[in-house]
Protein backbone atom coordinates (compact mmCIF):
# COMPACT_ATOMS: atom_id res chain seq x y z
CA UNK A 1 -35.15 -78.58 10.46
CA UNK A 2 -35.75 -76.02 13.28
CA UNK A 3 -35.20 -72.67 13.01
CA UNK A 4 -32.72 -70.90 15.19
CA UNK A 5 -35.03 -69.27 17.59
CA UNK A 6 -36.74 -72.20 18.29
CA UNK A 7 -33.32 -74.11 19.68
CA UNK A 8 -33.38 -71.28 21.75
CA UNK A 9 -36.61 -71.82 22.98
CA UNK A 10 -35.80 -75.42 23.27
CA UNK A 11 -33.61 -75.72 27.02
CA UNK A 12 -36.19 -73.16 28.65
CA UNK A 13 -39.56 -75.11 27.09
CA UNK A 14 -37.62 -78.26 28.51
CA UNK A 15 -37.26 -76.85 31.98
CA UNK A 16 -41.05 -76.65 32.18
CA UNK A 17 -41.26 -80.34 30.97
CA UNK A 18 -39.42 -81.40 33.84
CA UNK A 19 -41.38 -79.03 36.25
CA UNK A 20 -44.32 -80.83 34.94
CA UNK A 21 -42.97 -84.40 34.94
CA UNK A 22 -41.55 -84.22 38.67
CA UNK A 23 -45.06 -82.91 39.46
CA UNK A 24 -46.71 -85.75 37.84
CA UNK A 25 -44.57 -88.02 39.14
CA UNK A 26 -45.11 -86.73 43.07
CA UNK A 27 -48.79 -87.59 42.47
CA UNK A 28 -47.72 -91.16 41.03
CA UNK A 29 -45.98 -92.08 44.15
CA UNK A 30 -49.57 -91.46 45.59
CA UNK A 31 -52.25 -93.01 43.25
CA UNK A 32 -50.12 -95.76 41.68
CA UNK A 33 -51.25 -99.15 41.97
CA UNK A 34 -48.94 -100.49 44.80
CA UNK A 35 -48.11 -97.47 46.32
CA UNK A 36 -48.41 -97.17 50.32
CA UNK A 37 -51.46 -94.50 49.27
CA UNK A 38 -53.52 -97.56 47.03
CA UNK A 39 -52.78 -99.89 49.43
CA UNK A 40 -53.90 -98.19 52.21
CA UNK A 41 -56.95 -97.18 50.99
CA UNK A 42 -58.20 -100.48 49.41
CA UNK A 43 -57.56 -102.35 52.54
CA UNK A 44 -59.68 -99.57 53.94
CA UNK A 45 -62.36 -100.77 51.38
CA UNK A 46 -62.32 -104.44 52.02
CA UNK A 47 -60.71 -105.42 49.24
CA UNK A 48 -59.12 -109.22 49.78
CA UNK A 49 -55.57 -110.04 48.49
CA UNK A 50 -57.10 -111.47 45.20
CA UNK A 51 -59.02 -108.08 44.54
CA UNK A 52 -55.57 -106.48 45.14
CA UNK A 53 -54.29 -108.65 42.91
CA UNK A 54 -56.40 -107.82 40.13
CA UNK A 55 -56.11 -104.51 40.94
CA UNK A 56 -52.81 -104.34 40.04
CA UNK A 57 -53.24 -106.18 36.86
CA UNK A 58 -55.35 -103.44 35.57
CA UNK A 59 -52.30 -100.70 34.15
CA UNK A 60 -51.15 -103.71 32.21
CA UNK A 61 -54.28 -104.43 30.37
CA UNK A 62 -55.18 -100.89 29.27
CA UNK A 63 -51.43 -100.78 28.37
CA UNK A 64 -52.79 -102.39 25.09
CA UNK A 65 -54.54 -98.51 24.42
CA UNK A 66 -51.29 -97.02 23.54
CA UNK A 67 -51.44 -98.96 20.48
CA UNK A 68 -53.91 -96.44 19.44
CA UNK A 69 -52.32 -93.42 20.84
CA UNK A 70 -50.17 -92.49 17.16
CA UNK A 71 -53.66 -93.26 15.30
CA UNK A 72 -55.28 -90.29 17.20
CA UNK A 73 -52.69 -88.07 17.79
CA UNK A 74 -51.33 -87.97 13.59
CA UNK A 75 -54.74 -86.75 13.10
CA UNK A 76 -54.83 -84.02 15.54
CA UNK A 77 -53.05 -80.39 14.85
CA UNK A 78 -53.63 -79.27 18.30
CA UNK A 79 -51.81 -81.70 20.37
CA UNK A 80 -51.27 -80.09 23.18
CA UNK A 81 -54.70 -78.92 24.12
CA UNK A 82 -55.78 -82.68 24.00
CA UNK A 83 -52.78 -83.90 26.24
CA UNK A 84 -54.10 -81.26 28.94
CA UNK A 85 -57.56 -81.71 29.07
CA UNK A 86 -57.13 -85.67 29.40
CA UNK A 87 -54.63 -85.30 31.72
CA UNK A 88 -57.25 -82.68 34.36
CA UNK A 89 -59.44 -85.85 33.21
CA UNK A 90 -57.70 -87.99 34.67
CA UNK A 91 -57.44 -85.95 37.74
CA UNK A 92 -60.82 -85.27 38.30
CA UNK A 93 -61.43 -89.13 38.37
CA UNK A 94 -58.48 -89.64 40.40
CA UNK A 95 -60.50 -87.08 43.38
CA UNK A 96 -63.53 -88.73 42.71
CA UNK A 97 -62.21 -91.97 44.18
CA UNK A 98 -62.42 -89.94 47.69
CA UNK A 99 -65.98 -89.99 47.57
CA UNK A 100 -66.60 -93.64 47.23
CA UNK A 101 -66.88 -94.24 50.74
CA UNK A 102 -69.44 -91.65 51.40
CA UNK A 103 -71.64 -91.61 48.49
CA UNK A 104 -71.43 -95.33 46.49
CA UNK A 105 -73.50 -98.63 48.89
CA UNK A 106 -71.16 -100.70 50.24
CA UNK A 107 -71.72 -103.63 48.27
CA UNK A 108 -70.85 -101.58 45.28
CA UNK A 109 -67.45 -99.81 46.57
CA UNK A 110 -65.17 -102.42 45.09
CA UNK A 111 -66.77 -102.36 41.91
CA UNK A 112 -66.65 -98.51 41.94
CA UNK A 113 -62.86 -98.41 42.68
CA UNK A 114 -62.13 -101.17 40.12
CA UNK A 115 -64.09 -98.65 37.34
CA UNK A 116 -62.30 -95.49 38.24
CA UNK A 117 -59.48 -96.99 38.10
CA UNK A 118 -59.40 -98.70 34.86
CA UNK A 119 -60.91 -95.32 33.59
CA UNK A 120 -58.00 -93.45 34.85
CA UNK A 121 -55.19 -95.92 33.46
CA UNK A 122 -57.16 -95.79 29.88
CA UNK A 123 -56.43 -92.05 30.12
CA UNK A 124 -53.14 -92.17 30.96
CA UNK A 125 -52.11 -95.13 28.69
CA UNK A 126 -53.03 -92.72 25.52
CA UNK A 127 -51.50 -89.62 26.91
CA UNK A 128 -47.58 -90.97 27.73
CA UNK A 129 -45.86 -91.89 24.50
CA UNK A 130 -47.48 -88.67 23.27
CA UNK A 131 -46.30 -86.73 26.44
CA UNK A 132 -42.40 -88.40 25.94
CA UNK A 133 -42.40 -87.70 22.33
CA UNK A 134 -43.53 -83.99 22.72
CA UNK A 135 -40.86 -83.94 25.63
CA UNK A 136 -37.96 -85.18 22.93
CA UNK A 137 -38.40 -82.80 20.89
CA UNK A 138 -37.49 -79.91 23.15
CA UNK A 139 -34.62 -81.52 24.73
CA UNK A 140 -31.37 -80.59 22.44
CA UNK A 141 -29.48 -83.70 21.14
CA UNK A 142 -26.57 -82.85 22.95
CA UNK A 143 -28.00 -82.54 26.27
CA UNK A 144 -30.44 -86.13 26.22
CA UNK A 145 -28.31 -87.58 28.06
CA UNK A 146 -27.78 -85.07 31.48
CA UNK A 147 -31.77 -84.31 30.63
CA UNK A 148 -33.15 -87.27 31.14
CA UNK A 149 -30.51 -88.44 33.73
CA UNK A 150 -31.10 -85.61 36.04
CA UNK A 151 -34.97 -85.78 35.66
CA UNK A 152 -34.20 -89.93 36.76
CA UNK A 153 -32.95 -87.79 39.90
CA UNK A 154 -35.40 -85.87 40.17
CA UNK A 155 -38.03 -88.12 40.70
CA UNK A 156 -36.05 -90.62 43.15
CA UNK A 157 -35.23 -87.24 45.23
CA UNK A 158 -39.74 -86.75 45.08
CA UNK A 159 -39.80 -90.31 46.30
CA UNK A 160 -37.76 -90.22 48.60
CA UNK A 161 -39.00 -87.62 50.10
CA UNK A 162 -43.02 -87.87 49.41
CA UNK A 163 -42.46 -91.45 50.66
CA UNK A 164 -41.74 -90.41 54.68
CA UNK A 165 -44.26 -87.88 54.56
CA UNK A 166 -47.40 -90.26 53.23
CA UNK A 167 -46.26 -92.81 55.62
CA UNK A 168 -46.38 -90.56 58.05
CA UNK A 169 -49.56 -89.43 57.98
CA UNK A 170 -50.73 -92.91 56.89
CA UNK A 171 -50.02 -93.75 60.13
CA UNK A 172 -51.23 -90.62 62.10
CA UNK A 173 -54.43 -91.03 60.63
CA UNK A 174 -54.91 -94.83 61.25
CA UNK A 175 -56.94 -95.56 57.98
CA UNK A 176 -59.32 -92.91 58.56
CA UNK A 177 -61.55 -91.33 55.92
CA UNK A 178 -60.11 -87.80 56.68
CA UNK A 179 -56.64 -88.85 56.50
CA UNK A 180 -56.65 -90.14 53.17
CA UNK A 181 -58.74 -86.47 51.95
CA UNK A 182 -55.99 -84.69 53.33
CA UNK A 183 -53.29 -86.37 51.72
CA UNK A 184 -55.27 -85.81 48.45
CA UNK A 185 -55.21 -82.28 49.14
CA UNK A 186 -51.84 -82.04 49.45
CA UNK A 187 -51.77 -83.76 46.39
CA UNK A 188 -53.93 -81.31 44.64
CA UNK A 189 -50.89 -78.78 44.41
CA UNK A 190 -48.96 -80.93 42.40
CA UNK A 191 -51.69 -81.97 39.85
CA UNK A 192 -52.36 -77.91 39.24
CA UNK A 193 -48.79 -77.38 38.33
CA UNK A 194 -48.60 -80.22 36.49
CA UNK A 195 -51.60 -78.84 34.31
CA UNK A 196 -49.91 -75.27 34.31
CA UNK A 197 -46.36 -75.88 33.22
CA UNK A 198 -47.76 -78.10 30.16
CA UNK A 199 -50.09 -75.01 29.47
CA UNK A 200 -46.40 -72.51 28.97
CA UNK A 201 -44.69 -75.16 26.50
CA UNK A 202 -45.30 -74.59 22.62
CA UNK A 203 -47.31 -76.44 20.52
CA UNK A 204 -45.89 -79.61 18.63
CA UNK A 205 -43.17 -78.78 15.95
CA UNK A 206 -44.17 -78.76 12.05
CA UNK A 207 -42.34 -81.86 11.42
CA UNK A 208 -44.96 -84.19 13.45
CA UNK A 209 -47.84 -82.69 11.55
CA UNK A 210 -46.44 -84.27 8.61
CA UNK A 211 -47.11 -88.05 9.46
CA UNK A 212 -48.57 -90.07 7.67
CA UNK A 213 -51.60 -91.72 8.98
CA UNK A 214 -51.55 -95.38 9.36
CA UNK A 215 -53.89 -97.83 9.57
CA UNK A 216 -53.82 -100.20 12.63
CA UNK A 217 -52.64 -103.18 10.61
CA UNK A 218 -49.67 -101.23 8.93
CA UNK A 219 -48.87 -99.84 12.00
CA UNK A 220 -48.77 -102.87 14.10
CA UNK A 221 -46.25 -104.68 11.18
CA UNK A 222 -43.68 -102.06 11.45
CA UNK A 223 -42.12 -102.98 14.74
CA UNK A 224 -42.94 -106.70 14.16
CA UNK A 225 -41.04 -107.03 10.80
CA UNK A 226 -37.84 -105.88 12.54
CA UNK A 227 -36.14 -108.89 14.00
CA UNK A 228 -34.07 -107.47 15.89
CA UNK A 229 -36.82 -105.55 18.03
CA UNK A 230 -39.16 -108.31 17.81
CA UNK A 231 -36.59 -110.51 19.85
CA UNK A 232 -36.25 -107.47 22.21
CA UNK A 233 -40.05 -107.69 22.75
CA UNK A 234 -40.04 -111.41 23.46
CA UNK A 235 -37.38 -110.45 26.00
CA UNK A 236 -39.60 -107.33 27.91
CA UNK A 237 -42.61 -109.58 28.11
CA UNK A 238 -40.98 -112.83 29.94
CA UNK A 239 -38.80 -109.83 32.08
CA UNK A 240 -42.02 -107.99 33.01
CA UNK A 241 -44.24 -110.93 33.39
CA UNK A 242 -41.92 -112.12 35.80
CA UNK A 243 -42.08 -108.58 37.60
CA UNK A 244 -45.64 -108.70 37.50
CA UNK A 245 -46.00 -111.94 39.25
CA UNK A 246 -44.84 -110.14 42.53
CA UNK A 247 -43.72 -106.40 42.39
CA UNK A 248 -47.74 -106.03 43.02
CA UNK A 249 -48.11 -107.68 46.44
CA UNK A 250 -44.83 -106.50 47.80
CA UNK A 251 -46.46 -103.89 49.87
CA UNK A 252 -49.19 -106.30 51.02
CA UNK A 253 -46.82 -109.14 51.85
CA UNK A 254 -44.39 -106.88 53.79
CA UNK A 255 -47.57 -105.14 55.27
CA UNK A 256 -49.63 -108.19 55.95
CA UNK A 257 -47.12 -110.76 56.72
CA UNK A 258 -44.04 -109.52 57.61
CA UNK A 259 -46.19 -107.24 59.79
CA UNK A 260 -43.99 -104.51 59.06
CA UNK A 261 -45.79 -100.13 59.77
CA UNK A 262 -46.33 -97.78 56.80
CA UNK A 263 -43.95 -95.27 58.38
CA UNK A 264 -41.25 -97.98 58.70
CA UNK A 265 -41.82 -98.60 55.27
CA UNK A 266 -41.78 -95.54 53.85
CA UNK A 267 -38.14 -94.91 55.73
CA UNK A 268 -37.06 -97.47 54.32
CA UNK A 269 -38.31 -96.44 50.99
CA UNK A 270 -36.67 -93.41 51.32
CA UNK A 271 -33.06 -94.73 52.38
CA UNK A 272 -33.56 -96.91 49.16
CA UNK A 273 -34.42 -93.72 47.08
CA UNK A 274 -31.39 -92.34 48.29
CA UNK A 275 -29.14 -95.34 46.98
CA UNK A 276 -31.52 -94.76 43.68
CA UNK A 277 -30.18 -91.19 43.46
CA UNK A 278 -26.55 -91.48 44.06
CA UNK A 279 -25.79 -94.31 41.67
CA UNK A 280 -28.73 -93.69 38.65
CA UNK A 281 -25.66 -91.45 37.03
CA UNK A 282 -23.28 -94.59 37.33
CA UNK A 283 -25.91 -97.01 35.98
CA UNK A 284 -25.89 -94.62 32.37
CA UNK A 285 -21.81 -94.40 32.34
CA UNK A 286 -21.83 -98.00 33.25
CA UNK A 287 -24.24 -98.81 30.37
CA UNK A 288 -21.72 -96.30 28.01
CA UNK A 289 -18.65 -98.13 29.53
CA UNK A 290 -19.47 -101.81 28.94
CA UNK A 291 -22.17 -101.87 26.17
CA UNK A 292 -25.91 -103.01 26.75
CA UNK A 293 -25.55 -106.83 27.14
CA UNK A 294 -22.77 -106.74 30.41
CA UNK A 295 -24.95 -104.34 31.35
CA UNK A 296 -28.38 -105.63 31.39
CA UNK A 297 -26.36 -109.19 32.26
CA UNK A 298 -25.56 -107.64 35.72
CA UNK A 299 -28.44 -105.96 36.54
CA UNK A 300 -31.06 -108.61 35.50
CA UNK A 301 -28.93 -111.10 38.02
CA UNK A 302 -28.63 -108.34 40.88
CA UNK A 303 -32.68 -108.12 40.31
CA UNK A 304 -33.91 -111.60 40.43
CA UNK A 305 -31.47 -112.36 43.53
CA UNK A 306 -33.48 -109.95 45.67
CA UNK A 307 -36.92 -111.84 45.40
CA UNK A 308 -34.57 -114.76 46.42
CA UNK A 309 -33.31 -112.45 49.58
CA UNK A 310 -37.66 -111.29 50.52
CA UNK A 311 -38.10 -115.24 50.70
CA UNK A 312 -35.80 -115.45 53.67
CA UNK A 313 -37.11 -112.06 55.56
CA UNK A 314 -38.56 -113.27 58.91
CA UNK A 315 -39.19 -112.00 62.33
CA UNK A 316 -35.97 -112.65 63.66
CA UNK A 317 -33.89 -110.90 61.05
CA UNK A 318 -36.34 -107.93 59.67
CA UNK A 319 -34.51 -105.14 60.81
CA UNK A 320 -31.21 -106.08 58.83
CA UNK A 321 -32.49 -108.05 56.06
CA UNK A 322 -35.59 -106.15 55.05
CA UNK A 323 -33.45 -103.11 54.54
CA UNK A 324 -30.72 -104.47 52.41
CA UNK A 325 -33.46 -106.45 50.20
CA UNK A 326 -35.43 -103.33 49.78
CA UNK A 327 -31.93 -101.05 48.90
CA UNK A 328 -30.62 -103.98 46.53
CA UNK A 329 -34.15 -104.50 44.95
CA UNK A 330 -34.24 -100.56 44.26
CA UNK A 331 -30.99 -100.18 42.84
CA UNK A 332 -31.06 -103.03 40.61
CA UNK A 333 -34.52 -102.14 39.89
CA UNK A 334 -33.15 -98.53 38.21
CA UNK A 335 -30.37 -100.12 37.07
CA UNK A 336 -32.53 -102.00 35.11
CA UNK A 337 -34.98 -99.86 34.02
CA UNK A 338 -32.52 -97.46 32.84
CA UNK A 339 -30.77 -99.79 30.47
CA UNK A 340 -33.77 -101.03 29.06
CA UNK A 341 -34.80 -97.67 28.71
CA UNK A 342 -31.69 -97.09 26.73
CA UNK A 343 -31.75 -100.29 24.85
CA UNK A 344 -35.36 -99.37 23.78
CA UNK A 345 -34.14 -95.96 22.37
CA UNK A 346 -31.39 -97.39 20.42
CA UNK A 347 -33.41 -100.64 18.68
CA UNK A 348 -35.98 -98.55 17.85
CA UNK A 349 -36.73 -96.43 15.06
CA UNK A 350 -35.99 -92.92 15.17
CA UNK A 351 -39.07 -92.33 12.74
CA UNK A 352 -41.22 -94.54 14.13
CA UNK A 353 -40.83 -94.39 18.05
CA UNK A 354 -44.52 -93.94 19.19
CA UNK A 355 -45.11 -96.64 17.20
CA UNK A 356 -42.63 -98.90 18.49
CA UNK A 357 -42.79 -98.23 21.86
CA UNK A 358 -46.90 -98.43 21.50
CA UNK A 359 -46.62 -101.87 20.07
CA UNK A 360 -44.28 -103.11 22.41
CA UNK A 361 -46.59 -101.75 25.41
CA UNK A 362 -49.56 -103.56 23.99
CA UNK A 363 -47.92 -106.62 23.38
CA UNK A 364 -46.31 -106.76 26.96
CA UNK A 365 -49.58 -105.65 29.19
CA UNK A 366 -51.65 -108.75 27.94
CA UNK A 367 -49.57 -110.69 30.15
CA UNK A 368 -48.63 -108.40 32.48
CA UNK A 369 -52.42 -108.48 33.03
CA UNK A 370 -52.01 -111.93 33.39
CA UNK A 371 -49.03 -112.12 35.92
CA UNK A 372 -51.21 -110.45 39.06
CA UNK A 373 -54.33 -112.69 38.77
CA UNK A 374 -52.44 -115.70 38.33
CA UNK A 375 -50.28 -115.23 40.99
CA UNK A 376 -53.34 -113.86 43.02
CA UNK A 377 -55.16 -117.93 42.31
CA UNK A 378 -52.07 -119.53 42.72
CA UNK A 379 -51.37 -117.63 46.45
CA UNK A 380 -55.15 -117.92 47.11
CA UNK A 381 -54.83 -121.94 46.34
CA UNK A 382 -52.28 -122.99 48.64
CA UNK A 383 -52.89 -120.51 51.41
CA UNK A 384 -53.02 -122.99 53.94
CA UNK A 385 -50.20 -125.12 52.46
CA UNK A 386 -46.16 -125.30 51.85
CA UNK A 387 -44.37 -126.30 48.69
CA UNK A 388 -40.91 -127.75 49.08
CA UNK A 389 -38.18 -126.54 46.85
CA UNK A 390 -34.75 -127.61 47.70
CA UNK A 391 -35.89 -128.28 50.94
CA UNK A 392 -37.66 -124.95 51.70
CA UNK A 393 -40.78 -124.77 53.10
CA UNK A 394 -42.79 -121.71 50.79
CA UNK A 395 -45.82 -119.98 51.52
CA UNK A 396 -47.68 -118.86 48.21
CA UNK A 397 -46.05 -115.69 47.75
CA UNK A 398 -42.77 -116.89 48.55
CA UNK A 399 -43.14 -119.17 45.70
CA UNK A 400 -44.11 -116.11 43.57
CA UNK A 401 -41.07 -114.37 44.44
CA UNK A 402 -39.18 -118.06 43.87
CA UNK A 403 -40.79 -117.81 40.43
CA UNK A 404 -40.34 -114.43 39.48
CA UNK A 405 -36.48 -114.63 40.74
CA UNK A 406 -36.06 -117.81 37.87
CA UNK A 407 -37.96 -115.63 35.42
CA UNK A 408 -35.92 -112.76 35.36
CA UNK A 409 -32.61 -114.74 35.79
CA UNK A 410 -33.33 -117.08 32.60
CA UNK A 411 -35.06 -114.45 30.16
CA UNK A 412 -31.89 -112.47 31.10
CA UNK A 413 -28.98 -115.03 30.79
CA UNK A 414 -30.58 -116.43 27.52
CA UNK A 415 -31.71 -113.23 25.75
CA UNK A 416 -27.49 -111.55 26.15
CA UNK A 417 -26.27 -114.91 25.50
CA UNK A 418 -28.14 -114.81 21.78
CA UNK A 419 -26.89 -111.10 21.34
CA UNK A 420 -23.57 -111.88 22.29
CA UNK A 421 -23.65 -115.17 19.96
CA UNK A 422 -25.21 -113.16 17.00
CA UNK A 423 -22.42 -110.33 17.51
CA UNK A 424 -19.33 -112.65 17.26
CA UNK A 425 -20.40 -113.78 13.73
């Protein structure tokens, strides 16, 4: 139980979580595989679509580390000093990527990038379950809800915003080394706060000191043995296979091949943060109203009809269609993140959440790692060719979005279908 004073330490300590979380998240929207930021800087490196590709695929395999975040962290008393120095760790190598051009052989560049990277994802795989569990626990029951809501805000309001201002000077600078040092500057800010509004929040309550200390085979049963979740897993990893197939090349197909500008993108990333903010409330009292299966129902159909809306984006209709994919795509992609978000919190359980959520990640980033590379041979393969589906003539990515867009629809369809089924008897 907590004591008095420390409820009333609870809604200020959580303030400086979110100070810290929309800080983190403004430097996300720069060094995040598949942001404008990556993508513009890789090109700048020579990597092909392939490399990209794999690239991309690299967050999903070091997902599997997670699994190994509650095995570390019950053993530790001083939590919080460990969550800050990996996380300036992870800063330090996310600067050092700046310097690859200038000091690493070109022949080695790639390589370099690919290293940091993976180094950097490894970091941050171990430190977020730890970071949202330490965040829970300063967030009073009865405010969860508006908490976690507004900070969903919060961060499409950063996007929105960070968004026109990268692709900005993404553009002003033309892919020059300088330009991208600035913008990590800038950056800079953001990653210092980050660091100093973890450093003002208290330690980690008694009650997680008290865990018990599992062993990697006991740990990995727990979630597995519940039937309920295990279906829910089997679910996640066709749903963000699917995603992974595409969501990665996105940038590079509207970039490359659609021949669309950074700053035009990021407007039009902004606009679609904008939608993102004014309905993520109505997405959580929709989810309240109807129950988890209409809702994930509706929003897992919205979602795989919008790769079916990129296929048909072509010169003659970019300005009106590549808009209304891009706001449909980012509504229904927060629509259904926040469900599953919510249907994660209520399968799992409430002693055991690290560990759920840690098995779950591992289980789903083996083939998320799959999902870039194979769509990265498959594009590569049939680069010079068309595959006819219902008498369409696709390209290779436009079969990846074809492929994705059956994905999603069928995991979804089938997985409320069972749940709905299972709840009638």
């Amino acid at each position: 139980m907590y004591s008095i004073a420390y409820k009333q330490r609870s809604k200020k300590l959580s303030r400086f979580f979110m100070q810290s979380y929309a800080s983190s998240y403004f430097t996300l929207q720069v060094f995040n595989v598949g942001s404008l930021f990556i993508t513009s800087f890789v090109i700048f490196l020579g990597f092909s679509d392939s490399q990209i590709g794999f690239l991309a695929s690299i967050p999903a395999i070091v997902n599997s580390t997670q699994v190994f975040a509650p095995m570390l962290y019950n053993k530790l008393k001083k939590r919080k000093q460990i969550i800050c120095v990996l996380i300036s760790l992870k800063y330090v190598m996310l600067y050092s990527i700046i310097l690859i051009p200038i000091i690493i052989p070109k022949q080695y560049q790639i390589l370099a990038f690919f290293m940091t990277m993976f180094l950097v994802y490894t970091n941050t795989m171990l430190v977020t379950n730890a970071l949202t569990e330490w965040n829970s626990f300063f967030v009073p029951t009865e405010i969860q809800g508006s908490y976690f809501s507004n900070r969903n805000l919060l961060t499409n309001l950063i996007s929105m915003i960070s968004s026109v201002i990268i692709g900005k000077l993404l553009d002003h600078y033309d892919s020059q080394l300088y330009g991208y040092f600035i913008i990590m500057m800038g950056v800079l800010i953001f990653a210092v706060f980050e660091i100093t509004s973890l450093l003002r929040i208290d330690e980690y309550n008694e009650d997680l000191l008290e865990k018990e200390n599992l062993s990697l085979k006991k740990m990995v049963l727990i979630p597995l043995k519940d039937k309920r979740y295990l279906s829910y897993i089997l679910f996640c990893l066709i749903f963000r296979f699917a995603c992974s197939l595409t969501d990665p090349y996105i940038n590079i197909y509207s970039l490359k091949y659609i021949k669309l500008e950074y700053y035009y993108l990021s407007i039009i990333g902004s606009i679609t943060a904008l939608f993102k903010v004014l309905l993520a409330k109505r997405w959580g009292k929709y989810f309240d109203k109807t129950g988890w299966t209409k809702a994930l129902k509706f929003s897992g159909i919205g979602y795989a009809i919008t790769y079916i809306i990129l296929i048909f984006i072509g010169s003659n209709n970019t300005f009106y269609l590549y808009p209304i994919f891009s706001i449909l795509r980012g509504v229904f992609m927060i629509g259904s993140n926040i469900i599953l978000f919510n249907i994660t919190l209520l399968f799992s359980d409430k002693d055991n959440k690290m560990i759920y959520w840690s098995i779950q990640g591992m289980i789903i980033s083996i083939f998320s790692f799959v999902g870039p590379n194979l769509s990265g041979i498959i594009v590569k393969s049939i680069s010079s060719n068309k595959i006819n589906i219902f008498s369409m003539q696709l390209n290779g990515y436009q079969l990846m979005f074809f492929i994705t867009s059956v994905l999603i629809l069928g995991s979804t369809l089938i997985f409320t279908r069972k749940k709905q089924e299972t709840s009638q008897i």
